[in-house]
Protein backbone atom coordinates (compact mmCIF):
# COMPACT_ATOMS: atom_id res chain seq x y z
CA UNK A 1 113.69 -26.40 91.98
CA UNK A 2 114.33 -29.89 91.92
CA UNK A 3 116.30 -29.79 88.85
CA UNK A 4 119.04 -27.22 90.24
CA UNK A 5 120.76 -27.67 93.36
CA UNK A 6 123.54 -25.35 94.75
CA UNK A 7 127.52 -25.96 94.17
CA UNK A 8 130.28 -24.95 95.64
CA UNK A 9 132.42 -23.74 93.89
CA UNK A 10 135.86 -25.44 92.91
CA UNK A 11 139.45 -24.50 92.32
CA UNK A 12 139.96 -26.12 88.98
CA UNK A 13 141.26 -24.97 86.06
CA UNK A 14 139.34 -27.28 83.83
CA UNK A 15 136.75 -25.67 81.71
CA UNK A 16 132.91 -26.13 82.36
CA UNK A 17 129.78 -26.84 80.12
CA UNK A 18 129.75 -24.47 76.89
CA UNK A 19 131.52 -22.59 74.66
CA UNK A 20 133.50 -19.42 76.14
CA UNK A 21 130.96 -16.87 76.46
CA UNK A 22 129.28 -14.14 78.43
CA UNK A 23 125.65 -13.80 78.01
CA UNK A 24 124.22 -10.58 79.54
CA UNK A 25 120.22 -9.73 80.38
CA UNK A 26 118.89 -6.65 82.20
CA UNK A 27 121.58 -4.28 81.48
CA UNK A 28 120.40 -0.92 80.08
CA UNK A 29 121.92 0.01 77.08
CA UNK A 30 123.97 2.76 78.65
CA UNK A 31 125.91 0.59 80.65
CA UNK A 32 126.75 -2.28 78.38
CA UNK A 33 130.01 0.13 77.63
CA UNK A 34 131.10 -0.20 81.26
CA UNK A 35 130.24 -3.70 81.83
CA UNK A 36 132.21 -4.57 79.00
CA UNK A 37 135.34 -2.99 80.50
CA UNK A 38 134.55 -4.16 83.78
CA UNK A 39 135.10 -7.93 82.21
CA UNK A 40 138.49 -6.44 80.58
CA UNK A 41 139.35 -4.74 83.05
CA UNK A 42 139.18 -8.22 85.42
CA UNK A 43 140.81 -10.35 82.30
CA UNK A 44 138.17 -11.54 80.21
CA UNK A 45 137.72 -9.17 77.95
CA UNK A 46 138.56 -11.97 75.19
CA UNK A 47 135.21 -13.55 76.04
CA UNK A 48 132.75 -13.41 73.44
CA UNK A 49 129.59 -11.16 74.99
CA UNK A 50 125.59 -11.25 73.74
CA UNK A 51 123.26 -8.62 75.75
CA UNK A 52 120.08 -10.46 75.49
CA UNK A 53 116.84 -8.74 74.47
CA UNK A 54 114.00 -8.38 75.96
CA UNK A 55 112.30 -10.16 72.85
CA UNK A 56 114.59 -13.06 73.58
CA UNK A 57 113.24 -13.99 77.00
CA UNK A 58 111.05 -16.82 75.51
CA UNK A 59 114.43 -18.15 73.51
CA UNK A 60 116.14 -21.11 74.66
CA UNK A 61 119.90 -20.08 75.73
CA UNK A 62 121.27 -22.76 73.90
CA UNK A 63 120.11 -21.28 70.32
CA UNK A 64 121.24 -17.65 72.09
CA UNK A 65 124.70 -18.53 72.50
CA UNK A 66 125.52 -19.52 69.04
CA UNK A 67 125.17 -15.61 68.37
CA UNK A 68 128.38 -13.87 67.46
CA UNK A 69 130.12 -11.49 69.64
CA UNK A 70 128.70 -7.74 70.95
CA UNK A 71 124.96 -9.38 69.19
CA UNK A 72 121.77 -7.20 71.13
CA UNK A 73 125.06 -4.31 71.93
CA UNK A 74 122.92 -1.17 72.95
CA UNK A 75 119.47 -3.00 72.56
CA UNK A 76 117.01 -2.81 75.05
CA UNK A 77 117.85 -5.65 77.45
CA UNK A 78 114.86 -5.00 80.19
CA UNK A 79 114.20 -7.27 82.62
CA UNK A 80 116.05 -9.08 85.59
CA UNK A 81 119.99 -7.77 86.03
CA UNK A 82 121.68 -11.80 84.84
CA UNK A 83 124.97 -12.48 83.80
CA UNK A 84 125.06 -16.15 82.82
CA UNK A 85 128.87 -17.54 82.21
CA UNK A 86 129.80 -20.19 79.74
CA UNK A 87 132.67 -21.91 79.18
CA UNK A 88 134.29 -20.78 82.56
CA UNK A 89 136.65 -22.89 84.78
CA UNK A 90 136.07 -23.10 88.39
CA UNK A 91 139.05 -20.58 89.10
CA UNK A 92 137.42 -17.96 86.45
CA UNK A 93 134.61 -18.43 87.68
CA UNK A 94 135.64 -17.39 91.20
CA UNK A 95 137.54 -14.40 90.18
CA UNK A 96 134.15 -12.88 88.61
CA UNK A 97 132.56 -13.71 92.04
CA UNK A 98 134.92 -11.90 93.93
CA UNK A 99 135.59 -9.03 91.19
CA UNK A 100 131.29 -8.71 91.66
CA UNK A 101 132.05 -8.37 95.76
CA UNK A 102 134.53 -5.87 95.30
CA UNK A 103 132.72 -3.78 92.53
CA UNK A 104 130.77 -0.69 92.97
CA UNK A 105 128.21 -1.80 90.33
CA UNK A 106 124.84 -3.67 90.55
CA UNK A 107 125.10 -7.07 91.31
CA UNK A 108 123.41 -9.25 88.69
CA UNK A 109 121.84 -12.90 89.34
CA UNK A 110 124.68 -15.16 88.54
CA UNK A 111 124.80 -18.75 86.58
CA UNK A 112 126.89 -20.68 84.48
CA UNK A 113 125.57 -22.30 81.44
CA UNK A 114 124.69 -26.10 81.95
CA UNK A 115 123.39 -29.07 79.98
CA UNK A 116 120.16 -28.44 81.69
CA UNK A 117 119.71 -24.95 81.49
CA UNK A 118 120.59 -24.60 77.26
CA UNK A 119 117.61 -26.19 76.69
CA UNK A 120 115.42 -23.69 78.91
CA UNK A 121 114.19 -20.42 77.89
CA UNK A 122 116.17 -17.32 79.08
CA UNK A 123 112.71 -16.38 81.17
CA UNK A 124 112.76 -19.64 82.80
CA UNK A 125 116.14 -19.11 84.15
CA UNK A 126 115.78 -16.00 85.46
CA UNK A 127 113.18 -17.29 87.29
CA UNK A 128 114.52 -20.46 88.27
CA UNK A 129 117.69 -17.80 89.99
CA UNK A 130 115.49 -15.68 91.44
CA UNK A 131 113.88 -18.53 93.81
CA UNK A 132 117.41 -19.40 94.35
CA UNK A 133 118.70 -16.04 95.22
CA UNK A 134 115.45 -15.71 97.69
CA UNK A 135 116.44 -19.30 99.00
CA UNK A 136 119.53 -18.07 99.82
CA UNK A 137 118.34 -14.61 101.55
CA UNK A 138 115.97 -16.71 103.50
CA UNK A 139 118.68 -18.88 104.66
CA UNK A 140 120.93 -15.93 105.62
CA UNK A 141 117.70 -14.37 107.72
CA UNK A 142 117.45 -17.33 109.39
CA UNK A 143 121.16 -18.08 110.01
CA UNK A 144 121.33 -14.31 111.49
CA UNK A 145 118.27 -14.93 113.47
CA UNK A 146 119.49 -18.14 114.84
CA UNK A 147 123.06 -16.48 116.27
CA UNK A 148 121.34 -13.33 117.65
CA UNK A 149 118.47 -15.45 119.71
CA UNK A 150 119.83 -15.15 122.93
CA UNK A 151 120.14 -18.18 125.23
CA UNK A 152 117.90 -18.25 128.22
CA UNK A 153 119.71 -19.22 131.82
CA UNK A 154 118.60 -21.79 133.19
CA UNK A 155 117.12 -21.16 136.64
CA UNK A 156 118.79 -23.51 139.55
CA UNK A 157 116.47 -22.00 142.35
C-alpha cells in the first residue's frame, strides 16, 4: 500500500481530482433506485452516476468515468459494496461521510477518484480499500484493546 496513504479530511470548498461524478460498484440492481435518492435526497442528486459492472472490474476507472450519466442503471453490479467520488470538495465530501453514519443502509468502501487511482483497474481498487478498511479495523482493535488493558498496581511491600 505504499502508493495510498490515509487523509484527513479537509474543510475546503475547492474541488478535488476529476470530473463531478459518482461511480457506484456492488450495488444490486434493486437498490440502485434508492441509492440514487439517497444522493438527492443529501443534495447531490445533480451528480452524474455510473453503476459499474461486474464485466468492468478489469477496466481502468479513468476510461469508466467518461461514461454518461445512469450508464450500467439496473445491471448486475456484483462484487464489493464501493462508492468512489469524483470531483468532490472536501466539505462534500464530508457531508456524504456523515450522511453514510447516519443512514440505515449498507455502508460501502469509500474513495475519491485520484491521479493515481484513474489509471488502475476498478478490481485493483477495491482491493487496494479493502486492505485499507482492514488496516483501519485492526487499528481500532488495537486502540480498544490498548484502553481496556487494565493497569497493574504496583506493589510497595
Amino acid at each position: 500500500m505504499k502508493e495510498n496513504t490515509f487523509k484527513k479530511v479537509g474543510a475546503s470548498n475547492k474541488r478535488m481530482y476529476g470530473e463531478r461524478k459518482i461511480l457506484i460498484c456492488g450495488v444490486p440492481p434493486a437498490e440502485h433506485a434508492t441509492l440514487l435518492t439517497f444522493f438527492k435526497q443529501y443534495g447531490f442528486g445533480d451528480f452524474p452516476t455510473v453503476f459499474i459492472s461486474r464485466q468492468d472490474e478489469e477496466k481502468k476507472l479513468g476510461e469508466i468515468i467518461s461514461r454518461p450519466h445512469l450508464d450500467g442503471y439496473r445491471s448486475n453490479t456484483g462484487g464489493t459494496r464501493t462508492i468512489i467520488l469524483s470531483g468532490f470538495t472536501e466539505n462534500e465530501l464530508r457531508r456524504v461521510l456523515e450522511a453514510y453514519r447516519d443512514a440505515r443502509i449498507p455502508k460501502p468502501l469509500m474513495a475519491t477518484l485520484t491521479p493515481t487511482s484513474e489509471t488502475w483497474t476498478v478490481r485493483k481498487l477495491i482491493g487496494e480499500l479493502a486492505r485499507e478498511a482492514e488496516a483501519m479495523k485492526r487499528i481500532k482493535r488495537e486502540r480498544s484493546t490498548t484502553l481496556r488493558t487494565p493497569h497493574k498496581k504496583k506493589d510497595n511491600s
